[in-house]
PDB file of N, CA and C in Angstrom:
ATOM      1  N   UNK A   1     -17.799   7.087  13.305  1.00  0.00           N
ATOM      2  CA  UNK A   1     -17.349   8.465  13.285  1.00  0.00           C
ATOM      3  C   UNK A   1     -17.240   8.923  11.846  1.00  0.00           C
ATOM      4  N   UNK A   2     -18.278   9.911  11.355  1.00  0.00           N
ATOM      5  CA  UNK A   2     -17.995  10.129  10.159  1.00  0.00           C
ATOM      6  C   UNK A   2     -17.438  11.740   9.908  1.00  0.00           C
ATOM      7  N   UNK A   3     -16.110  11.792   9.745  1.00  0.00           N
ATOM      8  CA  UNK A   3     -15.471  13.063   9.414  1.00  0.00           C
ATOM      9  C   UNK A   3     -15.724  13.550   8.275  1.00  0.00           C
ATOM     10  N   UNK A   4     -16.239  14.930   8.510  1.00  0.00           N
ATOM     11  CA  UNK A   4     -16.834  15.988   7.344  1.00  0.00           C
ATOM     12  C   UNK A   4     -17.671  15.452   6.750  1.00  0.00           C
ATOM     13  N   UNK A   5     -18.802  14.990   7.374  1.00  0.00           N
ATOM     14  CA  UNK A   5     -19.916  14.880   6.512  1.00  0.00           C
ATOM     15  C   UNK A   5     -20.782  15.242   6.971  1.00  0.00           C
ATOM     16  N   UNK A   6     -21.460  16.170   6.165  1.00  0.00           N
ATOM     17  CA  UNK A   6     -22.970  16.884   6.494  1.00  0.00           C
ATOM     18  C   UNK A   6     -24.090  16.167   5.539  1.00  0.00           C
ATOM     19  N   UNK A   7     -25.048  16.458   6.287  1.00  0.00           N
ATOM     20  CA  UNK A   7     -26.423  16.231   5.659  1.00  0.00           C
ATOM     21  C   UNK A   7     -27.289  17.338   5.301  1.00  0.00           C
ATOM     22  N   UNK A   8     -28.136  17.129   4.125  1.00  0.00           N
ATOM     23  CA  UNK A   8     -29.132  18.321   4.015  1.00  0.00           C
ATOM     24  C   UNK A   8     -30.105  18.022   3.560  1.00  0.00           C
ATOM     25  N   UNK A   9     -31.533  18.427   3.989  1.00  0.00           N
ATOM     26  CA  UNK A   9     -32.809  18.089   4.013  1.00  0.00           C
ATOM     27  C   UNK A   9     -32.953  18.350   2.141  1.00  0.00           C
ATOM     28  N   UNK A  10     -33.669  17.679   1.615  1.00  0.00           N
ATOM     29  CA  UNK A  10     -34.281  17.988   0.256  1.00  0.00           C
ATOM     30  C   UNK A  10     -35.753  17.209   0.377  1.00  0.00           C
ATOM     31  N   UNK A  11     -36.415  17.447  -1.189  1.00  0.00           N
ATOM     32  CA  UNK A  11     -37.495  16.797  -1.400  1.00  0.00           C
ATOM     33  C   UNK A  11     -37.710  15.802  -1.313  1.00  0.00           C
ATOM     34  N   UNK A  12     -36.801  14.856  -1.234  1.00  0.00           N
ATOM     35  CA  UNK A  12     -36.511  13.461  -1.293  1.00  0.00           C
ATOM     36  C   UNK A  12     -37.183  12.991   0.506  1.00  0.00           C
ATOM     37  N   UNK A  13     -37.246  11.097   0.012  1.00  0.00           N
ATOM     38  CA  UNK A  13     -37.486  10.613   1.668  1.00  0.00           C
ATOM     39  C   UNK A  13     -36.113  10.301   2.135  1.00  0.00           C
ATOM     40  N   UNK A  14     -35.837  11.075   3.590  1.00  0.00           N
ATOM     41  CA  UNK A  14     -34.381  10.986   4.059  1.00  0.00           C
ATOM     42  C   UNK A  14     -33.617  11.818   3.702  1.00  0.00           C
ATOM     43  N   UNK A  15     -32.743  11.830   4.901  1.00  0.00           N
ATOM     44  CA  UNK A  15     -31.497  13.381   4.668  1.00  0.00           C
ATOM     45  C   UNK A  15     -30.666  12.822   3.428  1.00  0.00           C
ATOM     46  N   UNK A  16     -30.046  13.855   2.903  1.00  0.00           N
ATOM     47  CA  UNK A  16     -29.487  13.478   1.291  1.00  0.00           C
ATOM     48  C   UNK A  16     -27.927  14.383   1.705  1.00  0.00           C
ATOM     49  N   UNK A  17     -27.119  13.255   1.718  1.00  0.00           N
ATOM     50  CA  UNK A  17     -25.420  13.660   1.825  1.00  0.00           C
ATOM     51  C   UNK A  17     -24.950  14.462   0.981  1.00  0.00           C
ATOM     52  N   UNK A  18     -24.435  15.494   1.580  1.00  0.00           N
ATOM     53  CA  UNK A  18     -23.454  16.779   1.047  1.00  0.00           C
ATOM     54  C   UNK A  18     -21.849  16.479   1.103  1.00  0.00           C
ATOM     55  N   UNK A  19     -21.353  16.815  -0.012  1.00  0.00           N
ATOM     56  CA  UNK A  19     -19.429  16.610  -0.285  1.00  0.00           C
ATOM     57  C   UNK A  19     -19.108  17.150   0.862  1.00  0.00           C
ATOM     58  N   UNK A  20     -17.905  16.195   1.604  1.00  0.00           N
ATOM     59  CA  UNK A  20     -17.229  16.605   2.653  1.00  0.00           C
ATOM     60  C   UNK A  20     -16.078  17.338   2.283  1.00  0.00           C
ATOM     61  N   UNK A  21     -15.993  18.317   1.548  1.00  0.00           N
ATOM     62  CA  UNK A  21     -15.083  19.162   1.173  1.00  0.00           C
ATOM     63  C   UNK A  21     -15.569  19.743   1.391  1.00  0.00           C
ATOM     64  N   UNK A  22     -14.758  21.138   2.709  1.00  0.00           N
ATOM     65  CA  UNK A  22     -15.010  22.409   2.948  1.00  0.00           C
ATOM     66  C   UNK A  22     -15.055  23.017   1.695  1.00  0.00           C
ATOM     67  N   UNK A  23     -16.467  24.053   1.532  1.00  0.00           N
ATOM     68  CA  UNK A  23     -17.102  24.608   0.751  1.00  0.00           C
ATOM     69  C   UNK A  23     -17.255  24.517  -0.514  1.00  0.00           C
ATOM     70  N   UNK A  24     -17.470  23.426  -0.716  1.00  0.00           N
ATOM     71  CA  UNK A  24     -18.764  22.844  -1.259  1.00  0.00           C
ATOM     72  C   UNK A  24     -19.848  22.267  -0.472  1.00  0.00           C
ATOM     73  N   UNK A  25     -20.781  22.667  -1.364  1.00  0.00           N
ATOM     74  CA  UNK A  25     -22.142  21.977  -0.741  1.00  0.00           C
ATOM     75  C   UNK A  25     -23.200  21.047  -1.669  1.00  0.00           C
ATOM     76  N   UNK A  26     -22.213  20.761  -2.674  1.00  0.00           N
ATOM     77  CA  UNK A  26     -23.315  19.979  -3.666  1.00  0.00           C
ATOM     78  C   UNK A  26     -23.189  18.661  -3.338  1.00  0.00           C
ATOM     79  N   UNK A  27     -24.240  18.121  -3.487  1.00  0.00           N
ATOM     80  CA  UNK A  27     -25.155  16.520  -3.040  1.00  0.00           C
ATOM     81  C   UNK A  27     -24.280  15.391  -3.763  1.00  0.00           C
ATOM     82  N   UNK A  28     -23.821  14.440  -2.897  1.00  0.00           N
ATOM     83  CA  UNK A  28     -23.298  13.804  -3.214  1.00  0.00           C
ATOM     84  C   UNK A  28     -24.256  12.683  -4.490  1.00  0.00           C
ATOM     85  N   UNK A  29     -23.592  12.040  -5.370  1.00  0.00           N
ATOM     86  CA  UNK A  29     -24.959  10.862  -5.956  1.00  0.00           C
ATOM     87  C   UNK A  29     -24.872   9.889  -5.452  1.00  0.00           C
ATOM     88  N   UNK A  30     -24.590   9.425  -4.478  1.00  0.00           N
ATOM     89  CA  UNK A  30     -24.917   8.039  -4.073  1.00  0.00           C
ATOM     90  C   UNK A  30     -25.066   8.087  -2.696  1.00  0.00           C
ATOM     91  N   UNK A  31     -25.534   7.099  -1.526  1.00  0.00           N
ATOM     92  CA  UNK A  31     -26.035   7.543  -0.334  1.00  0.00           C
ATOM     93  C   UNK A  31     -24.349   7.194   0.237  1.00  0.00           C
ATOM     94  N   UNK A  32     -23.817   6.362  -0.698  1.00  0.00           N
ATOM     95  CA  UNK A  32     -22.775   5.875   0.294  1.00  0.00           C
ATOM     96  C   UNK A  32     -21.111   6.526   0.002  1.00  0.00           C
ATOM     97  N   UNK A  33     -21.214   7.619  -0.782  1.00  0.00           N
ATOM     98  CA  UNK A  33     -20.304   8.677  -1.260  1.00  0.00           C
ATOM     99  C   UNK A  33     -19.642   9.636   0.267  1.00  0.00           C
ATOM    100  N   UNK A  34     -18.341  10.249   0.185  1.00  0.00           N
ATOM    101  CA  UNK A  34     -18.699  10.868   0.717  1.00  0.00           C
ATOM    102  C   UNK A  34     -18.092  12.544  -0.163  1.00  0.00           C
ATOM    103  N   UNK A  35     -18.022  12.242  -1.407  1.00  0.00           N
ATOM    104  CA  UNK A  35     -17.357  13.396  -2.265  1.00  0.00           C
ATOM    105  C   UNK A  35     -18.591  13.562  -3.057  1.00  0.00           C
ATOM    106  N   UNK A  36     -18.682  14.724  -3.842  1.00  0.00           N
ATOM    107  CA  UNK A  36     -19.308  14.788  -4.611  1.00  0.00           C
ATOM    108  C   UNK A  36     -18.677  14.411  -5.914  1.00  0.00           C
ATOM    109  N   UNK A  37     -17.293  14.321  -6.446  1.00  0.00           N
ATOM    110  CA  UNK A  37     -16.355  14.358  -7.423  1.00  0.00           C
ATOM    111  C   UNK A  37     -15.225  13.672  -6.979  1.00  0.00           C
ATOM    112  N   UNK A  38     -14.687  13.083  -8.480  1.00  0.00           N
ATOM    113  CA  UNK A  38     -13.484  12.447  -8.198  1.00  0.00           C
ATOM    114  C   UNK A  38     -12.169  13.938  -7.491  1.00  0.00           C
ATOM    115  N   UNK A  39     -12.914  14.690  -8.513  1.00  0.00           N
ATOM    116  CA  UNK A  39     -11.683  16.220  -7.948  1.00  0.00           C
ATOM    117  C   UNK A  39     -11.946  16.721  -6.705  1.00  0.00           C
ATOM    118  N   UNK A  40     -13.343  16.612  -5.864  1.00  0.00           N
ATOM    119  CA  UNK A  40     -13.549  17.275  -4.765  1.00  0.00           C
ATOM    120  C   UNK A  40     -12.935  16.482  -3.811  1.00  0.00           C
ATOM    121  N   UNK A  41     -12.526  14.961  -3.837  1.00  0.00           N
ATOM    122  CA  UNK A  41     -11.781  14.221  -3.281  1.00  0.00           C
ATOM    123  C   UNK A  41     -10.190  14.244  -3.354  1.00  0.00           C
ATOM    124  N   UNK A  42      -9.887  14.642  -4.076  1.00  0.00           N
ATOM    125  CA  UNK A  42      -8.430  14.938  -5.221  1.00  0.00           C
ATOM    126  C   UNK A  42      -7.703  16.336  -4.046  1.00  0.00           C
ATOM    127  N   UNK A  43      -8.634  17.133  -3.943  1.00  0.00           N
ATOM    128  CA  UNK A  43      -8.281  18.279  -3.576  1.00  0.00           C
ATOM    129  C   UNK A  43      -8.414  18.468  -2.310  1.00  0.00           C
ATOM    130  N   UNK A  44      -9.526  18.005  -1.560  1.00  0.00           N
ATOM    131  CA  UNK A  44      -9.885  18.109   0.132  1.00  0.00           C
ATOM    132  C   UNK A  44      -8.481  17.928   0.593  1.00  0.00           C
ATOM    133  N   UNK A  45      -8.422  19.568   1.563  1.00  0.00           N
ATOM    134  CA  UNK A  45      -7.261  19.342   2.493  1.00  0.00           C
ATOM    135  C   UNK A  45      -6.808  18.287   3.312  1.00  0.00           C
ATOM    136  N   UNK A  46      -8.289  18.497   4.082  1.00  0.00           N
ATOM    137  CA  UNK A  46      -8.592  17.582   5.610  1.00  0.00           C
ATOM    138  C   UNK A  46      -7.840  15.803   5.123  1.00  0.00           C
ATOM    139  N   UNK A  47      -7.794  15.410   4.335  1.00  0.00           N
ATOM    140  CA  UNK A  47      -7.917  14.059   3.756  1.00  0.00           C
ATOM    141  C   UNK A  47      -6.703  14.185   3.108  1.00  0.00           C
ATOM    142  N   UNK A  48      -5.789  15.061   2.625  1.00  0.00           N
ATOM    143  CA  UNK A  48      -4.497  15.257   2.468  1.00  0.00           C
ATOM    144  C   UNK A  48      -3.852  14.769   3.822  1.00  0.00           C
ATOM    145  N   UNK A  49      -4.351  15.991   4.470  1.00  0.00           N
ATOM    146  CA  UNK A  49      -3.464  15.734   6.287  1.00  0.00           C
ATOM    147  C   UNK A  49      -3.734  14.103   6.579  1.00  0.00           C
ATOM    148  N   UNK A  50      -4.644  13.903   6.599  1.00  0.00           N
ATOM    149  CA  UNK A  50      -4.769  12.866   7.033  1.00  0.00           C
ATOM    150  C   UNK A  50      -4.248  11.675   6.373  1.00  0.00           C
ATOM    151  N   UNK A  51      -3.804  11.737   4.959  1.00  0.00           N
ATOM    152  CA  UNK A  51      -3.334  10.425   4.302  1.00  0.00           C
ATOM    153  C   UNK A  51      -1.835  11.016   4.746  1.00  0.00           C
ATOM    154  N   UNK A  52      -1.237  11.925   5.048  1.00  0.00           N
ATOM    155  CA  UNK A  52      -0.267  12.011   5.380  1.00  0.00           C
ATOM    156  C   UNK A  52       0.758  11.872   6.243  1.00  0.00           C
ATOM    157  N   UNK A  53      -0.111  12.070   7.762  1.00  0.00           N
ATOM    158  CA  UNK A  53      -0.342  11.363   8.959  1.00  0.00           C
ATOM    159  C   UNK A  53      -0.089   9.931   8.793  1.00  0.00           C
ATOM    160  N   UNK A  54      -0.673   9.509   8.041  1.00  0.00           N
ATOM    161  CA  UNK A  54      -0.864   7.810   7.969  1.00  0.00           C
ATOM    162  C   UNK A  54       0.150   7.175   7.496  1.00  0.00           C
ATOM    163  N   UNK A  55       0.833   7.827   6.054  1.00  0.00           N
ATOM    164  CA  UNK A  55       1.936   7.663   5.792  1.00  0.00           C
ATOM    165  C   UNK A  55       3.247   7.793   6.887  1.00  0.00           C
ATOM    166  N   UNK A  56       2.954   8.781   7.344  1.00  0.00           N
ATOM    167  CA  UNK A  56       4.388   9.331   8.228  1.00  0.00           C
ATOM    168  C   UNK A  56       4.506   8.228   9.304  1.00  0.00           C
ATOM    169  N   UNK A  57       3.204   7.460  10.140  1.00  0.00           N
ATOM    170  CA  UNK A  57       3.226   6.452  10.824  1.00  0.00           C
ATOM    171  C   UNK A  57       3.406   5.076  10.621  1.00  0.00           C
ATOM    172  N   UNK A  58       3.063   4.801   9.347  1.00  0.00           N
ATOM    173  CA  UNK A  58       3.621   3.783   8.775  1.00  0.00           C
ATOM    174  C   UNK A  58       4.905   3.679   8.235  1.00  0.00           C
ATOM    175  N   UNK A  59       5.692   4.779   7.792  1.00  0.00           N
ATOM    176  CA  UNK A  59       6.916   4.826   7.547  1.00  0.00           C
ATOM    177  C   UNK A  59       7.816   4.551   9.113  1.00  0.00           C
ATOM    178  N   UNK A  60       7.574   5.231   9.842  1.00  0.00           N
ATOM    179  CA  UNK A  60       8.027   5.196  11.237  1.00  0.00           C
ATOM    180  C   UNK A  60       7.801   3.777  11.510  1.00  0.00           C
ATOM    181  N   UNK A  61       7.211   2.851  11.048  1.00  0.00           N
ATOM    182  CA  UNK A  61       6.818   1.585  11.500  1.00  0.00           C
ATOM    183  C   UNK A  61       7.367   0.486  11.207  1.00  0.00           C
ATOM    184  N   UNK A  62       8.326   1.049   9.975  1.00  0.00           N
ATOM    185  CA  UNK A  62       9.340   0.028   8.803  1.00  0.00           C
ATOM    186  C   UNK A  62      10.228  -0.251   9.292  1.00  0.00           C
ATOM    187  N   UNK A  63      10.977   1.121  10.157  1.00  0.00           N
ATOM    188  CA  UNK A  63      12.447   0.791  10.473  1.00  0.00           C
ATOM    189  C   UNK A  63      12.736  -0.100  11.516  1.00  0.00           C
ATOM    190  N   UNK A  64      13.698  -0.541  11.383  1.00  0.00           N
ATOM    191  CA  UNK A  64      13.954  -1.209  12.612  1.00  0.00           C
ATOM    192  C   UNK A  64      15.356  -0.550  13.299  1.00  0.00           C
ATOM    193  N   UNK A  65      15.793  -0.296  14.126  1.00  0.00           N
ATOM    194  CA  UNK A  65      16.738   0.195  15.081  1.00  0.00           C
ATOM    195  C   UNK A  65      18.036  -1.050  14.879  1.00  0.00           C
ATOM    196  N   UNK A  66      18.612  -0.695  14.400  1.00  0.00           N
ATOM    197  CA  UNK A  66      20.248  -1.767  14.201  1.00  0.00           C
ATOM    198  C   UNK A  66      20.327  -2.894  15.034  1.00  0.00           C
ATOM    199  N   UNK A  67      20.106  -2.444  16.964  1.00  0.00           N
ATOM    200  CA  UNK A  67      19.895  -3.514  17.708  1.00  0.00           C
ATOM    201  C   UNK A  67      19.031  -4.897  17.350  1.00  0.00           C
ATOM    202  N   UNK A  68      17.815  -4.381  16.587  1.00  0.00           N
ATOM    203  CA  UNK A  68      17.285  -5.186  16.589  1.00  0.00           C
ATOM    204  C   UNK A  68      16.904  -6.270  14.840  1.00  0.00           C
ATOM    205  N   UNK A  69      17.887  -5.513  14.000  1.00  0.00           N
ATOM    206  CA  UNK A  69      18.280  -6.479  12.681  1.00  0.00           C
ATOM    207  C   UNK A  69      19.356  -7.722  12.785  1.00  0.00           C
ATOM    208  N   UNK A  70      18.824  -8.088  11.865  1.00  0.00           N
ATOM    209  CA  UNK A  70      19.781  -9.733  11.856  1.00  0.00           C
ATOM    210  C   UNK A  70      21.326  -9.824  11.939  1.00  0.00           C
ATOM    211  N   UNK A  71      21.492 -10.326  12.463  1.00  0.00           N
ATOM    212  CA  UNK A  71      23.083 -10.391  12.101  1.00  0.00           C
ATOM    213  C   UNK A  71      23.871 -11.148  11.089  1.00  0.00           C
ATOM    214  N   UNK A  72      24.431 -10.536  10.403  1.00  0.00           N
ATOM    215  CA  UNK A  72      25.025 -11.613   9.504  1.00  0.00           C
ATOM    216  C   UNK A  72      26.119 -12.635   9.166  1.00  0.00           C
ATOM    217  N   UNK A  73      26.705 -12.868  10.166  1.00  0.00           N
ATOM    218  CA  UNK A  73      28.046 -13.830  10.926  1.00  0.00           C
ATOM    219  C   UNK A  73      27.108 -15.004  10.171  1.00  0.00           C
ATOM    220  N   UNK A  74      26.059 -15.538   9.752  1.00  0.00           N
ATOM    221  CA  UNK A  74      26.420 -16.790   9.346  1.00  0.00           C
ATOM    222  C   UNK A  74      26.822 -16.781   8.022  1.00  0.00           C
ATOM    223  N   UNK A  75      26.598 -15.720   7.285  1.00  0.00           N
ATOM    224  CA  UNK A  75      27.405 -15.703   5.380  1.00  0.00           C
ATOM    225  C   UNK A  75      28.848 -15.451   5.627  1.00  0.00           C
ATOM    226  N   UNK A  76      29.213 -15.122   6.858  1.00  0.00           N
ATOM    227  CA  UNK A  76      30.874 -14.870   6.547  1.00  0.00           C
ATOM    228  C   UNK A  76      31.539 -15.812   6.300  1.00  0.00           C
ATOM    229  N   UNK A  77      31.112 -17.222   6.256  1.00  0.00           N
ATOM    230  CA  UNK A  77      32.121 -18.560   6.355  1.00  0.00           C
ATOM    231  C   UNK A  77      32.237 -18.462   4.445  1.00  0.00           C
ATOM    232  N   UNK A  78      30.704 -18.144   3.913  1.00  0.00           N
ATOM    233  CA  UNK A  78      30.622 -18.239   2.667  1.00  0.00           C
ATOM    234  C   UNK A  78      31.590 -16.748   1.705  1.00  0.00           C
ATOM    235  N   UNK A  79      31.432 -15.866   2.126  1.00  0.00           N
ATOM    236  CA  UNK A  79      31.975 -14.573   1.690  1.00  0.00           C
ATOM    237  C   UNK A  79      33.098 -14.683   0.850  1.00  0.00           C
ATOM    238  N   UNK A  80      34.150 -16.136   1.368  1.00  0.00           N
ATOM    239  CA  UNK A  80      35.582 -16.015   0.544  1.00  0.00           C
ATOM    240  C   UNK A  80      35.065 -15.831  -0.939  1.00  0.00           C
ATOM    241  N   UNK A  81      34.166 -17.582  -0.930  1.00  0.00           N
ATOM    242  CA  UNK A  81      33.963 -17.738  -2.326  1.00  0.00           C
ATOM    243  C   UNK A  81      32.348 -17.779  -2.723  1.00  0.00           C
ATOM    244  N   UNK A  82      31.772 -16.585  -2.702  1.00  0.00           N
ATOM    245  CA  UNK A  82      30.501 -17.282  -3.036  1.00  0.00           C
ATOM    246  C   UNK A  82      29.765 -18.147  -4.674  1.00  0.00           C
ATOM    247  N   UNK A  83      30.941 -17.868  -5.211  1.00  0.00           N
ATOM    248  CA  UNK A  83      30.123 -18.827  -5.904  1.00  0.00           C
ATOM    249  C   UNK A  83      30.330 -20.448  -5.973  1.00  0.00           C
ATOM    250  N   UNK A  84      31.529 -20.683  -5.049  1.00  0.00           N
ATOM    251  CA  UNK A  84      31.427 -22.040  -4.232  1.00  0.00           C
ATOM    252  C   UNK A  84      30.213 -22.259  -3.486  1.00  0.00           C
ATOM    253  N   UNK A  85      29.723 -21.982  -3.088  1.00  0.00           N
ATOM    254  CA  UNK A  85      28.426 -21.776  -2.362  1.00  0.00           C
ATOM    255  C   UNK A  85      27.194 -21.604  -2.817  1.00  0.00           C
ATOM    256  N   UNK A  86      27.376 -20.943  -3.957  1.00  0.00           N
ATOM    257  CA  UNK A  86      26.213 -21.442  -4.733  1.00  0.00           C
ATOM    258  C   UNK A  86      26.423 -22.826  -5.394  1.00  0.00           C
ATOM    259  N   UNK A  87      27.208 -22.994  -6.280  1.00  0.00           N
ATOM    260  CA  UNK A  87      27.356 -24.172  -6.686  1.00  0.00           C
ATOM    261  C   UNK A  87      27.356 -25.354  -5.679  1.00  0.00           C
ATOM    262  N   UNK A  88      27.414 -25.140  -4.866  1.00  0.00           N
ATOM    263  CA  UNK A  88      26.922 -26.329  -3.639  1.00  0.00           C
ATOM    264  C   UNK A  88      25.324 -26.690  -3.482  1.00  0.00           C
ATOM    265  N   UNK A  89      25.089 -25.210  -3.401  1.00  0.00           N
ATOM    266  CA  UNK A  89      23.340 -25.432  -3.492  1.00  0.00           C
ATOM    267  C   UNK A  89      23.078 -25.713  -4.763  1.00  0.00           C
ATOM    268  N   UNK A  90      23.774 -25.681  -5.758  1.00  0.00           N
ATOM    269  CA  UNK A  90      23.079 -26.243  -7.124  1.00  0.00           C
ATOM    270  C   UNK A  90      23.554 -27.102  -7.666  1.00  0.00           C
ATOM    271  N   UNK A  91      23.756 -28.614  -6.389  1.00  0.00           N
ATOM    272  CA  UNK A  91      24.212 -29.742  -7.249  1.00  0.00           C
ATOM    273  C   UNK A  91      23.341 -30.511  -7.143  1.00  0.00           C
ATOM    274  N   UNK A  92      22.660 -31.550  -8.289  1.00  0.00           N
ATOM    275  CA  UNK A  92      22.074 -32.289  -8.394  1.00  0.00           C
ATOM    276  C   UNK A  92      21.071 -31.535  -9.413  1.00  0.00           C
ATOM    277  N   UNK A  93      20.374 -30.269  -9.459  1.00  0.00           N
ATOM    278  CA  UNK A  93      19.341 -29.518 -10.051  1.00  0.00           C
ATOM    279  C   UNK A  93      20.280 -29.937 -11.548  1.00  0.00           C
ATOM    280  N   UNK A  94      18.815 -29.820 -12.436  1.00  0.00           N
ATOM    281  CA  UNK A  94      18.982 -29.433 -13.803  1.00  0.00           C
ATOM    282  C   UNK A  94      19.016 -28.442 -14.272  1.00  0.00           C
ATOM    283  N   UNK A  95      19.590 -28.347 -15.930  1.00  0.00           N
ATOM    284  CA  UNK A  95      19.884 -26.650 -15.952  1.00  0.00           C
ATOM    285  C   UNK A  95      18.773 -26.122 -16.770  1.00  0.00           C
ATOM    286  N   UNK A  96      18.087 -27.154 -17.496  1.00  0.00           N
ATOM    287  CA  UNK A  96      16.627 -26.874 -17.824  1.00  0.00           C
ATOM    288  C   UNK A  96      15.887 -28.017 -17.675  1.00  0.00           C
ATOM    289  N   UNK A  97      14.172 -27.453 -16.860  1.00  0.00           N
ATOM    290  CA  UNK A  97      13.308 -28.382 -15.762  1.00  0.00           C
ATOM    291  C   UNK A  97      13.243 -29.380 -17.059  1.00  0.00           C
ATOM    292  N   UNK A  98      12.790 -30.805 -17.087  1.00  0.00           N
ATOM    293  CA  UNK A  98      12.374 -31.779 -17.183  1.00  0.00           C
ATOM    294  C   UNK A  98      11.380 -31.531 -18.787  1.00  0.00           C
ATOM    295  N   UNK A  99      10.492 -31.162 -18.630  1.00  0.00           N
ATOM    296  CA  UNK A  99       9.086 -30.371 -19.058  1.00  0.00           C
ATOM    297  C   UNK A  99       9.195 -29.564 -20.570  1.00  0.00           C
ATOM    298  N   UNK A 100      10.731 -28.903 -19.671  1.00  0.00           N
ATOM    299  CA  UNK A 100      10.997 -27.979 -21.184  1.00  0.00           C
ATOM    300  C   UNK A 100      12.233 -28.264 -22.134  1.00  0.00           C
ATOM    301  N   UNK A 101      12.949 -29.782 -21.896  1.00  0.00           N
ATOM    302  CA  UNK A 101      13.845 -29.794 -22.181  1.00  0.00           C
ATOM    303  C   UNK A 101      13.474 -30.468 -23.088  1.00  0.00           C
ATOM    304  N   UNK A 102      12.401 -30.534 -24.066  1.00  0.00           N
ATOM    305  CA  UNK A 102      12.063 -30.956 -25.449  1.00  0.00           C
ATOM    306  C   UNK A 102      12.349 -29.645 -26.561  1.00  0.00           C
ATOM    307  N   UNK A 103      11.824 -28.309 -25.647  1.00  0.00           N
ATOM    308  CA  UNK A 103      11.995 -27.156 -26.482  1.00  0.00           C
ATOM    309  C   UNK A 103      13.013 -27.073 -26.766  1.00  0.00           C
ATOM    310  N   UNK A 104      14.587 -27.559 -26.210  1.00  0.00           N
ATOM    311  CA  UNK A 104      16.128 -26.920 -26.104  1.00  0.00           C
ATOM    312  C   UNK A 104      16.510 -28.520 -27.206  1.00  0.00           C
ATOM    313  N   UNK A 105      16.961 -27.234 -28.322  1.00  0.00           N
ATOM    314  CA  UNK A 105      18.223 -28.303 -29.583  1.00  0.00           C
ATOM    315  C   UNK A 105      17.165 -28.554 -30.342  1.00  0.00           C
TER     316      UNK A 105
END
């Protein structure tokens, strides 16, 4: 399905593609274009609406409805103290890797 694209006969062998921007009619340069210009693309309505559309459905697609987000009852045990809790997860680690602890002093 190719939206807004016309063809127009020239001297050439084979129909030769015209910018799918309402009114214009100049020849696109390449067969596989469908603008004639970075600006005739910039500006086409039709392709506004339509990236906009696309947006608006993909935004609609992000949310999630409260019912169905995580719950967070398992950080509440941690909440008093979290940085007890981190420091739990960071026992045994070094405080600089192995590798770089020639650079330090």
């Amino acid at each position: 399905m190719d939206v807004g694209v016309r063809r127009v006969d020239s001297g050439r062998p084979g129909p030769t593609r015209v910018c799918a921007r309402i009114g214009c009619s100049t020849p696109v340069k390449k067969p596989t274009n469908k603008y004639c210009s970075v600006r005739c693309c910039a500006i086409d309505p039709e392709r506004h609406e339509r990236l906009r559309a696309q947006a608006q459905r993909n935004s609609r697609r992000s949310l999630l409805p409260m019912s169905k987000q995580l719950s967070l009852d398992v950080w509440a045990s941690s909440l008093t103290n979290p940085e007890a809790e981190i420091d739990v997860l960071g026992e045994g680690r070094e405080d600089v890797p192995r590798g770089m602890s020639r650079l330090i002093g």
